[in-house]
C-alpha atoms as a PDB file:
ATOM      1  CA  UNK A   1      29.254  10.942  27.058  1.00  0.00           C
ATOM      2  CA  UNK A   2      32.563  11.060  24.759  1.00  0.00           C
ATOM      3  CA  UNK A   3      31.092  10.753  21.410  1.00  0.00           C
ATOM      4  CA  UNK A   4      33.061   8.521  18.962  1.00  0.00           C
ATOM      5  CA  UNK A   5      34.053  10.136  15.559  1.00  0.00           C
ATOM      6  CA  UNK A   6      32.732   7.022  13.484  1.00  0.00           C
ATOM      7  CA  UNK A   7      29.087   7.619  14.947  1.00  0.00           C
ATOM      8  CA  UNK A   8      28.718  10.417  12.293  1.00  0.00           C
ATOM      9  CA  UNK A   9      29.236   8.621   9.039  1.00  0.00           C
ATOM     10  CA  UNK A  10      27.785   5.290  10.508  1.00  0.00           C
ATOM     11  CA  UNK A  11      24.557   7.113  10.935  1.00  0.00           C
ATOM     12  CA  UNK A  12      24.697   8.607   7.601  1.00  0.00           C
ATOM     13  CA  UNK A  13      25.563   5.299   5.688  1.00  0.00           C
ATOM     14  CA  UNK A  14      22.685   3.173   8.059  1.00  0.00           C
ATOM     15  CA  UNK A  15      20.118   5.887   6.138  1.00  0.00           C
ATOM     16  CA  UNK A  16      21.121   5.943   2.993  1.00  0.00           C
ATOM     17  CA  UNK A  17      21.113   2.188   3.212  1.00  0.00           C
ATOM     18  CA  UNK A  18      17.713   1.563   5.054  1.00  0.00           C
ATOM     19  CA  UNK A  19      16.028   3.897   2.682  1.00  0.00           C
ATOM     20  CA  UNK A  20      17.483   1.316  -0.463  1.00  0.00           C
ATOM     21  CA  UNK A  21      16.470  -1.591   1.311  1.00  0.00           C
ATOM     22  CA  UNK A  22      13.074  -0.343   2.190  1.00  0.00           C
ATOM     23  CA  UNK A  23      12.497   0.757  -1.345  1.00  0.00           C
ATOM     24  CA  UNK A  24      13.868  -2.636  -2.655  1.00  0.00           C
ATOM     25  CA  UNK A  25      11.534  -4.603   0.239  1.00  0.00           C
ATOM     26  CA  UNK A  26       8.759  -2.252  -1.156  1.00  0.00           C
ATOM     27  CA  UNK A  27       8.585  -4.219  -4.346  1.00  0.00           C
ATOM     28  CA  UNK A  28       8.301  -7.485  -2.450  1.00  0.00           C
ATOM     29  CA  UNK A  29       4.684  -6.239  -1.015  1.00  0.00           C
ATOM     30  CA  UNK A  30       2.792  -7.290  -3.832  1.00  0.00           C
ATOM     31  CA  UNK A  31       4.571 -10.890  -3.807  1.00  0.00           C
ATOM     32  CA  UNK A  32       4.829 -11.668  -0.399  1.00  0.00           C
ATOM     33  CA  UNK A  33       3.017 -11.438   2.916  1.00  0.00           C
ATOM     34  CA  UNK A  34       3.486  -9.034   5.482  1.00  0.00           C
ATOM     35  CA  UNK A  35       5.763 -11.615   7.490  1.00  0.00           C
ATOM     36  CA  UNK A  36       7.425 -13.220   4.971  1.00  0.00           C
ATOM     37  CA  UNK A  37       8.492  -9.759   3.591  1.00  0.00           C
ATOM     38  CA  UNK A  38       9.606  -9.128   6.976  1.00  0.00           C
ATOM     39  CA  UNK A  39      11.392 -12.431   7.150  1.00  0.00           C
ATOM     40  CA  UNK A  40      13.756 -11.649   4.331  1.00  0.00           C
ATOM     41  CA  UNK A  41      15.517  -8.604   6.185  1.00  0.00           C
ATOM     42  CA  UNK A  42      16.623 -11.110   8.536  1.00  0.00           C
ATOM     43  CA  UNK A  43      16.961 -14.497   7.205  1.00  0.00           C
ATOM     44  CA  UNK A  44      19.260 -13.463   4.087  1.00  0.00           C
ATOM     45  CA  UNK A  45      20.691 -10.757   6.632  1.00  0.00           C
ATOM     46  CA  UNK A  46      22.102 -12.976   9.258  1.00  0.00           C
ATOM     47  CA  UNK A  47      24.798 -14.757   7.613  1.00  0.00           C
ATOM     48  CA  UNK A  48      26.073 -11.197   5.964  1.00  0.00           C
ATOM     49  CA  UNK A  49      25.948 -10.208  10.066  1.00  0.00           C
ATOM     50  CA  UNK A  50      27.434 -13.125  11.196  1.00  0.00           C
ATOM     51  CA  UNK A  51      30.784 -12.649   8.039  1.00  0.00           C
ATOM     52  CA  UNK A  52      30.704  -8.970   9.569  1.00  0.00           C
ATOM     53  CA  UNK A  53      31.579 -10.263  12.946  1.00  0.00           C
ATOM     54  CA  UNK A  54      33.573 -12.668  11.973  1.00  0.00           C
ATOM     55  CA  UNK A  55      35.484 -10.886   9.446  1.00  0.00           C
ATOM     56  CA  UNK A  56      36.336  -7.896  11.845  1.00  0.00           C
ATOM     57  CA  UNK A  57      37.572 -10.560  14.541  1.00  0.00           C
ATOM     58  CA  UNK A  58      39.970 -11.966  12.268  1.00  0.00           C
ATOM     59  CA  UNK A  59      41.037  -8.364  11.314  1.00  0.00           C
ATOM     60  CA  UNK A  60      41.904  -7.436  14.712  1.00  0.00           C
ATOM     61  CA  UNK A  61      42.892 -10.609  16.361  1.00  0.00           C
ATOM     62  CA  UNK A  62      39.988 -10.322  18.751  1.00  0.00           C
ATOM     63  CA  UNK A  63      37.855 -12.801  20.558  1.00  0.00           C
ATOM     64  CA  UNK A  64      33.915 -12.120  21.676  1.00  0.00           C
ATOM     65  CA  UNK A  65      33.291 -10.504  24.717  1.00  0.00           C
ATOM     66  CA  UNK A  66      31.413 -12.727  27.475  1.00  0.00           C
ATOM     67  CA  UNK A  67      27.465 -12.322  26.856  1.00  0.00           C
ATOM     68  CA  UNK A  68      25.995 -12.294  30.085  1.00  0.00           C
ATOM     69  CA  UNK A  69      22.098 -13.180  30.071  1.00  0.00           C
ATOM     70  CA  UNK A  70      20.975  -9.202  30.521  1.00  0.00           C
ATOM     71  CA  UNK A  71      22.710  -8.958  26.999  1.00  0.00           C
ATOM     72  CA  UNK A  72      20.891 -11.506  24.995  1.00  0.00           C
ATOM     73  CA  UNK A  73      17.743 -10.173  26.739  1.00  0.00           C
ATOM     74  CA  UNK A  74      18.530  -6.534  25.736  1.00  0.00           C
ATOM     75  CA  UNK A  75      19.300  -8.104  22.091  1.00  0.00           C
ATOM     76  CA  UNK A  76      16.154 -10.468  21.993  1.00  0.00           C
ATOM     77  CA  UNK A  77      13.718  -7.730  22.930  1.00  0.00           C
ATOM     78  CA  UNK A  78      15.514  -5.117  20.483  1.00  0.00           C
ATOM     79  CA  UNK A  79      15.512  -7.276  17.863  1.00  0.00           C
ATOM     80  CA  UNK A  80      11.619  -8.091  18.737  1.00  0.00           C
ATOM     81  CA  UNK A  81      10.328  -4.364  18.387  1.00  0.00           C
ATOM     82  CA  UNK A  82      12.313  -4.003  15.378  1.00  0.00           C
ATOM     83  CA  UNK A  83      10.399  -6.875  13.540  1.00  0.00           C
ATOM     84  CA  UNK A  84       7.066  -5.241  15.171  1.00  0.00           C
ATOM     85  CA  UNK A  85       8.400  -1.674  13.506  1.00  0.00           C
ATOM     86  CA  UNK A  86       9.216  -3.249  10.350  1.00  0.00           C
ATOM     87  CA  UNK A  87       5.838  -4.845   9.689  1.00  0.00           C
ATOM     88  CA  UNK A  88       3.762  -1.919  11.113  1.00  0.00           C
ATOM     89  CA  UNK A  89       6.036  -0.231   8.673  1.00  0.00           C
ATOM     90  CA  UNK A  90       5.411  -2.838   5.095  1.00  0.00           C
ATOM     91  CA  UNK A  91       1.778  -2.024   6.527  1.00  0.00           C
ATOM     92  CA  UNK A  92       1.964   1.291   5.793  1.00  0.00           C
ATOM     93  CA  UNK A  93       3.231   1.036   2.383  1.00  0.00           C
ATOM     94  CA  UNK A  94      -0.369  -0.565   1.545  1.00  0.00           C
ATOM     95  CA  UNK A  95      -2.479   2.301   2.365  1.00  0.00           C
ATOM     96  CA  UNK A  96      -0.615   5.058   1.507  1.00  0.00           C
ATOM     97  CA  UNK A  97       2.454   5.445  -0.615  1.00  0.00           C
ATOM     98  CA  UNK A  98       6.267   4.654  -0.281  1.00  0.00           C
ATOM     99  CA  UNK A  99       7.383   8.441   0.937  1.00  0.00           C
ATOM    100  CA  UNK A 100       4.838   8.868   3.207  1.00  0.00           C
ATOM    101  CA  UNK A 101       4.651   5.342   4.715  1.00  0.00           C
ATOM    102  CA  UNK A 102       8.450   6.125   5.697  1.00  0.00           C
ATOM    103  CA  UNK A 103       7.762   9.556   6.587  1.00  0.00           C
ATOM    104  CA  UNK A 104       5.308   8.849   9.372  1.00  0.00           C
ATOM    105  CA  UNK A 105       7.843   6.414  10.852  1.00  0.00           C
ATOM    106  CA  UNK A 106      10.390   8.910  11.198  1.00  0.00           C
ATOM    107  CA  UNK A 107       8.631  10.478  14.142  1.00  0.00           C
ATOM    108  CA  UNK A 108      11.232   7.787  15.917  1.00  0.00           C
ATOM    109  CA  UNK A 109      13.054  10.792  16.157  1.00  0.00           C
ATOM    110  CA  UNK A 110      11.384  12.164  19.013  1.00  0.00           C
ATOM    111  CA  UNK A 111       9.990   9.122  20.196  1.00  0.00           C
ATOM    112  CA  UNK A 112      13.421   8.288  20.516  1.00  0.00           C
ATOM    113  CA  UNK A 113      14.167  11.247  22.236  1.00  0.00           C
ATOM    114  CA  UNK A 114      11.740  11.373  25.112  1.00  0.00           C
ATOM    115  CA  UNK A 115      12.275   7.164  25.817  1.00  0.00           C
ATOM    116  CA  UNK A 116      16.333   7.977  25.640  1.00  0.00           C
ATOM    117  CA  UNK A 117      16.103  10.732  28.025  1.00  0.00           C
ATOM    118  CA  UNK A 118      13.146   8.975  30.439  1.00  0.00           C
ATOM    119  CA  UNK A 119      15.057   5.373  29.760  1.00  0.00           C
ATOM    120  CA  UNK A 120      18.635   6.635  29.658  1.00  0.00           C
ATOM    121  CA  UNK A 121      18.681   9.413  31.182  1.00  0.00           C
ATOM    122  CA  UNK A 122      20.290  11.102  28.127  1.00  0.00           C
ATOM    123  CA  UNK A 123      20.548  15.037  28.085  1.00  0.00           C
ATOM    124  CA  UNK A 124      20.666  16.750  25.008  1.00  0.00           C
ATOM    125  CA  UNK A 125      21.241  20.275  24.254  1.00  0.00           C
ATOM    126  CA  UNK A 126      18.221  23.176  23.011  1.00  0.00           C
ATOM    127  CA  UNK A 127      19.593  22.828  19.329  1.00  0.00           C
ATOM    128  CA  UNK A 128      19.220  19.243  19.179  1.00  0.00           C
ATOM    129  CA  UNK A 129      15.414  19.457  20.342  1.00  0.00           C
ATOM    130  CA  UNK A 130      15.200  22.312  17.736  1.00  0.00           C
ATOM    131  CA  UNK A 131      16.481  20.094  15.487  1.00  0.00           C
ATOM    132  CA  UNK A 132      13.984  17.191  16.365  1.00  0.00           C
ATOM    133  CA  UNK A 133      10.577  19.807  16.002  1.00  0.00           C
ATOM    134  CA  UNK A 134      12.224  21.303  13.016  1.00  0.00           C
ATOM    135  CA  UNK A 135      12.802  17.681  11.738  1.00  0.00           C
ATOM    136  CA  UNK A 136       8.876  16.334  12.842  1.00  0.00           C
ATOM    137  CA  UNK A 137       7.831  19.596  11.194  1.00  0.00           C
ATOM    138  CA  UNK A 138       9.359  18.308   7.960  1.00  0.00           C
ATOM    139  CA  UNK A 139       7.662  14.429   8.207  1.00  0.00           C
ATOM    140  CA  UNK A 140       4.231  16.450   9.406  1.00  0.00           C
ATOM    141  CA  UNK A 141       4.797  18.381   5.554  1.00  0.00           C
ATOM    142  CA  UNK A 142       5.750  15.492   3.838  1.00  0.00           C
ATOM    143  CA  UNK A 143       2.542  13.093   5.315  1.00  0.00           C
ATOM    144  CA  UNK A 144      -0.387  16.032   4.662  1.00  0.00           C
ATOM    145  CA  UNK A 145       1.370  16.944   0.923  1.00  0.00           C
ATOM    146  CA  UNK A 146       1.810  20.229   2.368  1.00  0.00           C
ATOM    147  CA  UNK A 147      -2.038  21.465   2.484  1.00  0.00           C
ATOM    148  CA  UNK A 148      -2.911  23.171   5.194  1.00  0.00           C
ATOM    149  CA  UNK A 149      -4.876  21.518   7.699  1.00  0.00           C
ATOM    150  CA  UNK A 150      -7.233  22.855  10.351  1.00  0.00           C
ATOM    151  CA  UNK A 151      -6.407  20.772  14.256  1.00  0.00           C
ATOM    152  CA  UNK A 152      -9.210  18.790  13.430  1.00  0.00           C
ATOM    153  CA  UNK A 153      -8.166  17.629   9.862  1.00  0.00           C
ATOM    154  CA  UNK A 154      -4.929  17.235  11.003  1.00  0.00           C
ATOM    155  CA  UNK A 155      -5.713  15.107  13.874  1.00  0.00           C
ATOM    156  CA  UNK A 156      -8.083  13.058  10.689  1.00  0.00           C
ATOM    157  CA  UNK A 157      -4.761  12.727   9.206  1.00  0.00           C
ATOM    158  CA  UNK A 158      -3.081  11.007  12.393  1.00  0.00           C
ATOM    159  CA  UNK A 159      -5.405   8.609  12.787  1.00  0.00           C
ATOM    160  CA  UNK A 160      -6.166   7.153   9.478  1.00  0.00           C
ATOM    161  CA  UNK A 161      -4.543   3.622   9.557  1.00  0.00           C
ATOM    162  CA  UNK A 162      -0.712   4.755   7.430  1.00  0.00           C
ATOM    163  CA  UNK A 163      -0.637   7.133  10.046  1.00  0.00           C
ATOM    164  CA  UNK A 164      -1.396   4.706  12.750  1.00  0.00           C
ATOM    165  CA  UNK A 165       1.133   1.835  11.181  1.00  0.00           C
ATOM    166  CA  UNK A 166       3.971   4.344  10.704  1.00  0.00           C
ATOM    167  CA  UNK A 167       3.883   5.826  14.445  1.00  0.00           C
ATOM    168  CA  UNK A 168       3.500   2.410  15.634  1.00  0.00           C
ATOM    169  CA  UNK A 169       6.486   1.680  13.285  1.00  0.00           C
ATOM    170  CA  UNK A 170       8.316   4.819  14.811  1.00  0.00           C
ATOM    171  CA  UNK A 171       7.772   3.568  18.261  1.00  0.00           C
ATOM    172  CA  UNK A 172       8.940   0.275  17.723  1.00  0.00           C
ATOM    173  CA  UNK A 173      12.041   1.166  15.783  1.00  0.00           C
ATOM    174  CA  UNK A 174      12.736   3.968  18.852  1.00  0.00           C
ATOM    175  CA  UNK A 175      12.252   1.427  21.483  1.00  0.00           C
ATOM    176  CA  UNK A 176      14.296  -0.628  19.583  1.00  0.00           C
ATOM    177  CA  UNK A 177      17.344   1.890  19.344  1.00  0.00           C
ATOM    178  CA  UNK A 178      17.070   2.221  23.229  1.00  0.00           C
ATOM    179  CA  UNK A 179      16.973  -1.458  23.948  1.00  0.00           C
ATOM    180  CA  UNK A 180      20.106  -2.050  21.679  1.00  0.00           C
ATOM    181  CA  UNK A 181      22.136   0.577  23.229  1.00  0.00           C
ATOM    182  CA  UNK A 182      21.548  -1.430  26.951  1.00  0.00           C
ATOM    183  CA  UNK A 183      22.677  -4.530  25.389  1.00  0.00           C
ATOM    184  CA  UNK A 184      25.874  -2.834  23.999  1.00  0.00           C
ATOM    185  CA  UNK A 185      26.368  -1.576  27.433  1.00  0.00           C
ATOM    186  CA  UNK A 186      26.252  -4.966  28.765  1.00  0.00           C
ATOM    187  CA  UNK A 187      29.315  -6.182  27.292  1.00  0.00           C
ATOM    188  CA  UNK A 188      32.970  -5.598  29.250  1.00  0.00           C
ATOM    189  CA  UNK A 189      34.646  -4.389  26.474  1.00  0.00           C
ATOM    190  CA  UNK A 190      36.345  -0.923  25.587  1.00  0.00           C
ATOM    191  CA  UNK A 191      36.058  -1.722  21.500  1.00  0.00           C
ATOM    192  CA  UNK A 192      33.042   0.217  20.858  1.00  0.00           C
ATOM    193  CA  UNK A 193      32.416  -1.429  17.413  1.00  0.00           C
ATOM    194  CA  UNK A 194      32.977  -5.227  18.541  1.00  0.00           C
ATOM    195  CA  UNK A 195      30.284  -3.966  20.995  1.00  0.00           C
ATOM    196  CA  UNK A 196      27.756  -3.188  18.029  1.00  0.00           C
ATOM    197  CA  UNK A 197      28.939  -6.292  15.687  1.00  0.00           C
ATOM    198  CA  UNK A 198      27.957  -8.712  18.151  1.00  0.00           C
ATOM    199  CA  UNK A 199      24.887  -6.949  19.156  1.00  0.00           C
ATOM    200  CA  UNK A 200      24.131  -7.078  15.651  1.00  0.00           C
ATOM    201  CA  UNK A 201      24.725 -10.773  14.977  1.00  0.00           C
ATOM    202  CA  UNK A 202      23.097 -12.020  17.987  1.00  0.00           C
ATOM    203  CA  UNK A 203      20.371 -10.155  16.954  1.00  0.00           C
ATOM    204  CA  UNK A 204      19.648 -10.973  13.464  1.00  0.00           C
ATOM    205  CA  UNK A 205      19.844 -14.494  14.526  1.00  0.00           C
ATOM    206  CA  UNK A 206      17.339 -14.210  17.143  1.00  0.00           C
ATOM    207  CA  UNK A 207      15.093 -12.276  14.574  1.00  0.00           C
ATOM    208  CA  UNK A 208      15.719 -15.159  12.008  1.00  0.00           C
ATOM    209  CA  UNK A 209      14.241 -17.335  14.405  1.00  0.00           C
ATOM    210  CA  UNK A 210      11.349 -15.870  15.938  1.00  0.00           C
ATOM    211  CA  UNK A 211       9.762 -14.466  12.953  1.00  0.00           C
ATOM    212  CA  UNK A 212      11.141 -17.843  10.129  1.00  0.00           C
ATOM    213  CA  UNK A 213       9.345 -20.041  13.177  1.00  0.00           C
ATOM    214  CA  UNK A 214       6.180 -17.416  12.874  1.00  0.00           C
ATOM    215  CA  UNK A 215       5.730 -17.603   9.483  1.00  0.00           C
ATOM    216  CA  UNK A 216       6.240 -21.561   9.416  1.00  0.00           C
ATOM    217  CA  UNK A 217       3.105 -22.316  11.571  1.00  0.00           C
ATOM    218  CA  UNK A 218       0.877 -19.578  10.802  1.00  0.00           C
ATOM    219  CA  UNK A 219       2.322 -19.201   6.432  1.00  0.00           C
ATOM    220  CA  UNK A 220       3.757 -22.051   5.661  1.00  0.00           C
ATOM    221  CA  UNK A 221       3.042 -21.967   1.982  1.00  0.00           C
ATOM    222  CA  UNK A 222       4.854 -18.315   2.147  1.00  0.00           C
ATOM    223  CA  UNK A 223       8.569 -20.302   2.490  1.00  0.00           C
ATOM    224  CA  UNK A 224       7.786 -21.341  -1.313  1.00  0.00           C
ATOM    225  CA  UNK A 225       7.425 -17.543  -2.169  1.00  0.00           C
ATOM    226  CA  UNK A 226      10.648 -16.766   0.224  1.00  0.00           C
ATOM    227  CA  UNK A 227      12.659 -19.030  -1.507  1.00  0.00           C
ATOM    228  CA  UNK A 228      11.517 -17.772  -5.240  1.00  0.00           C
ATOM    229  CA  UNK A 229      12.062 -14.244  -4.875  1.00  0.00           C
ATOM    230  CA  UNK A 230      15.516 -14.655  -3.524  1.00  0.00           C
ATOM    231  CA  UNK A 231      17.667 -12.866  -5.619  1.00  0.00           C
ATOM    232  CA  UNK A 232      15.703  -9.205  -4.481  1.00  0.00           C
ATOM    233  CA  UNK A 233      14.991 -10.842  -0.950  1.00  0.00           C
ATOM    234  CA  UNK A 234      18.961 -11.229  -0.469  1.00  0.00           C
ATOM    235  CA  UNK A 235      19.210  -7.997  -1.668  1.00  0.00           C
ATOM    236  CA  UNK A 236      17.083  -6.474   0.852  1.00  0.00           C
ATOM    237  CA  UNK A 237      18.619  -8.897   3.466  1.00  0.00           C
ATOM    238  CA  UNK A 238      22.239  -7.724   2.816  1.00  0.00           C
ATOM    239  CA  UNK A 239      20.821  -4.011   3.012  1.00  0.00           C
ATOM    240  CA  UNK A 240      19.603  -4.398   6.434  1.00  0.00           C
ATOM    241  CA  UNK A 241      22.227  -6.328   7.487  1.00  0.00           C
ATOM    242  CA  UNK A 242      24.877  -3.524   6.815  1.00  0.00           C
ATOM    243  CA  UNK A 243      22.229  -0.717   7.295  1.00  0.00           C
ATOM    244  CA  UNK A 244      21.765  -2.377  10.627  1.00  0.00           C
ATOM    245  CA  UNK A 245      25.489  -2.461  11.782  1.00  0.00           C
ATOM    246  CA  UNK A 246      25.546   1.295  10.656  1.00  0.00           C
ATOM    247  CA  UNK A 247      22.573   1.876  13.023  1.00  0.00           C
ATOM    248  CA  UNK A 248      23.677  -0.009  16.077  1.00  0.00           C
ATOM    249  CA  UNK A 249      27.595   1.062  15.558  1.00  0.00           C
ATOM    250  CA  UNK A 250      25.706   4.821  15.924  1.00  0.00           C
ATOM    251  CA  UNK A 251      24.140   3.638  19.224  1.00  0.00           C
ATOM    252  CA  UNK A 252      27.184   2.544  20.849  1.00  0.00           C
ATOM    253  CA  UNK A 253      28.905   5.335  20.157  1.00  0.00           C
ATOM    254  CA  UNK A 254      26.671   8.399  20.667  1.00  0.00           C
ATOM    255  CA  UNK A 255      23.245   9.364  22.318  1.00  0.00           C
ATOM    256  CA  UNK A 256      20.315   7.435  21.032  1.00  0.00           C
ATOM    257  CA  UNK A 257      18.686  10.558  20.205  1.00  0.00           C
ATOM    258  CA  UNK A 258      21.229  12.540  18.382  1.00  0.00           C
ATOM    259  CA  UNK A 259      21.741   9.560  15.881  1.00  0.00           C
ATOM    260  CA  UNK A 260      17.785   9.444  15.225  1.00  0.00           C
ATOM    261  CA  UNK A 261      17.619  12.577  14.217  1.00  0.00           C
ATOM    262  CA  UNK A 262      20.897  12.786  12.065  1.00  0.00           C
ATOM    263  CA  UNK A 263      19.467   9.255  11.119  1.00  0.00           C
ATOM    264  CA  UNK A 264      16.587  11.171   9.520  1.00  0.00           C
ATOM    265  CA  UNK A 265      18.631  11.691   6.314  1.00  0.00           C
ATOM    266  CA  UNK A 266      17.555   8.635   5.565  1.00  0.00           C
ATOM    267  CA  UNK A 267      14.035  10.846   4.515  1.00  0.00           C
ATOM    268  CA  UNK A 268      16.068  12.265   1.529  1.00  0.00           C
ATOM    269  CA  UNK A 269      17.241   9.251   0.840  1.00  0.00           C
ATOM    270  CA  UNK A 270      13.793   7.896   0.709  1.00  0.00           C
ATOM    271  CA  UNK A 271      12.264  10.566  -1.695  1.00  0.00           C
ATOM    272  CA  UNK A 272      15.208  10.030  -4.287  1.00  0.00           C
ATOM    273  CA  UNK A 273      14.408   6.217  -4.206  1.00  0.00           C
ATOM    274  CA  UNK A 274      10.931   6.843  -4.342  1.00  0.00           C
ATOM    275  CA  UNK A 275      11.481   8.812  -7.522  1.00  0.00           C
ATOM    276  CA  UNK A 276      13.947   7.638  -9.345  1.00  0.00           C
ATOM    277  CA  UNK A 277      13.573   3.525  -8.466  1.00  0.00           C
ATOM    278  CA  UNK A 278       9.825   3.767  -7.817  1.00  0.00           C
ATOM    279  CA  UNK A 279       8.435   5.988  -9.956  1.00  0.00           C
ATOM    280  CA  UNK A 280       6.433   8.291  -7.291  1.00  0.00           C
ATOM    281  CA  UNK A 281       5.844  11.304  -7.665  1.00  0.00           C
ATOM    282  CA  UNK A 282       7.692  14.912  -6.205  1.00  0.00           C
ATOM    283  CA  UNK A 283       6.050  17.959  -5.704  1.00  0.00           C
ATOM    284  CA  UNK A 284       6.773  20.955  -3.889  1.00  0.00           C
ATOM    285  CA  UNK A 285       5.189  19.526  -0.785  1.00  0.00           C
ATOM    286  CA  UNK A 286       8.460  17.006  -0.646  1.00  0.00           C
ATOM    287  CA  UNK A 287      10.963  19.870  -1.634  1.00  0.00           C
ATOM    288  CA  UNK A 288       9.781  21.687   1.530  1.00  0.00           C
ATOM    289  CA  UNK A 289       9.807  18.891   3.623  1.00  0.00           C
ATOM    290  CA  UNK A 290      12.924  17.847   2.455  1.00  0.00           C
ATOM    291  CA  UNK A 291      14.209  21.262   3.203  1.00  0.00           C
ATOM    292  CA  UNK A 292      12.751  21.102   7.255  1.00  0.00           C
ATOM    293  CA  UNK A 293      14.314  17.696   7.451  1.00  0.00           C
ATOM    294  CA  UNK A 294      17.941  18.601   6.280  1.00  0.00           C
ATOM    295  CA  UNK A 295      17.506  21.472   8.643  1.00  0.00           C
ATOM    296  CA  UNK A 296      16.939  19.759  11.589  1.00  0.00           C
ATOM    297  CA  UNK A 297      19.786  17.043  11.392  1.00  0.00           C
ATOM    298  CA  UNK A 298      21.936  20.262  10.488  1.00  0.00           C
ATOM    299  CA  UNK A 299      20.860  21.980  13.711  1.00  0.00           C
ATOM    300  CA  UNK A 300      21.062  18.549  15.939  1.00  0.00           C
ATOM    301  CA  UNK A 301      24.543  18.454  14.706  1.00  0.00           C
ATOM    302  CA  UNK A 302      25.490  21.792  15.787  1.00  0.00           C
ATOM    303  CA  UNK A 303      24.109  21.315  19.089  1.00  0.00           C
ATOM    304  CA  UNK A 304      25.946  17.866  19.597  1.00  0.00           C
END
């Protein structure tokens, strides 16, 4: 495919804002539950979606594209593994730290990769698989602290339950990347970005219900918590709202898996936040991570 020239700095801006609005969402762990932490990314992120869609309409004196049924069940099942990966990922967070939480779920990369090319039948070039194992190489550093593990440790290390939350994250998050690129495909229109807008709305607003009617049955008494933490919970919602828009603007314009992997900038984003907002630590294990990571998003661009 023709790659759009946006798809570059939309990918860059979705990481640097996903790894601020995980680090801000972090801080809501201790306050609220799994769910209702969840629930914030998309109930205080809809409307900001929504003024994004409508705002750009107005700007270009559009109108929507017909949604045809395969769309909203594209959207709805994208938007349903995302709240999966997002959970799996606030999961993570409670057994093992903010950087490596994060870290493990950036194996979306290649799980991205192989359901792209199995799902989409995307091709993609021997530098931007270098890119990918140089880039897993980096989140396999950053998860272990850089020791060095025998096969058997490190398959200890994959299965201890951050491990297990993160992949699952990863997964979810990569299936959700595939799914929203169908449902961009499924609307007749040549304006790539009106294409990702209204995926995105349609989206959040499906998300805002499923998981808001989740949390009313099963944690009611969490809506109290919701409503009390809303300046940071509004925070976090405008952060994936506009984080989100970067992402799926990246998937309507390029290959799912070259914008995963140039999406994994949002690593170094994480380990600044974790640092300098959370107060974690950053040893020499990061700095070589780090290193891999930037690495492989620098070889997956050459080979795009």
């Amino acid at each position: 495919m023709i790659l759009s020239p946006i798809w570059l700095p939309a990918t860059l801006m979705a990481g640097a804002l996903q790894a601020w609005r995980t680090a801000v969402q972090q801080r809501l762990r201790g306050t609220l539950s799994v769910n209702a932490a969840g629930l914030v990314r998309y109930l205080y992120g809809f409307p900001v979606a929504l003024m994004l869609l409508g705002g750009y309409l107005l700007a270009r004196g559009a109108t929507l594209p017909a949604l045809p049924a395969a769309f909203f069940g594209y959207a709805v099942a994208g938007g349903i593994c995302q709240i999966f990966g997002t959970n799996l990922l606030i999961m993570a967070f409670g057994y093992r730290n903010f950087i490596v939480g994060t870290a493990y779920s950036k194996t979306e990369a290649v799980q991205g990769a192989l359901l792209s090319a199995w799902l989409l039948h995307e091709a993609l070039t021997p530098l931007i698989w270098a890119g990918i194992g140089l880039g897993v190489a980096g989140v396999i550093i950053l998860s272990t602290g850089g020791r060095r593990l025998s096969w058997r440790e490190l398959l200890g290390e994959m299965v201890q339950p951050a491990a297990l939350c993160g992949l699952g994250a990863g997964f979810g998050f990569a299936m959700t990347s595939v799914l929203v690129r169908n449902a961009t495909l499924q609307l007749a229109t040549p304006d790539l970005l009106l294409r990702a807008l209204t995926t995105l709305a349609v989206t959040m607003v499906a998300q805002a219900l499923l998981q808001g009617s989740y949390v009313t049955l099963r944690e009611p008494e969490q809506w109290r918590k919701v409503a009390q933490t809303w300046r940071t919970s509004a925070q976090v919602g405008g952060l994936a709202a506009l984080g989100s828009a970067g992402w799926f603007t990246g998937f309507a314009t390029a290959p799912v898996a070259l914008v995963r992997i140039v999406g994994q900038v949002e690593v170094i984003f994480t380990l600044l936040f974790g640092r300098f907002y959370l107060r974690e630590p950053f040893g020499r294990s990061e700095a070589m991570g780090l290193f891999c990571v930037a690495g492989g998003v620098i070889l997956a661009l050459l080979g795009s």
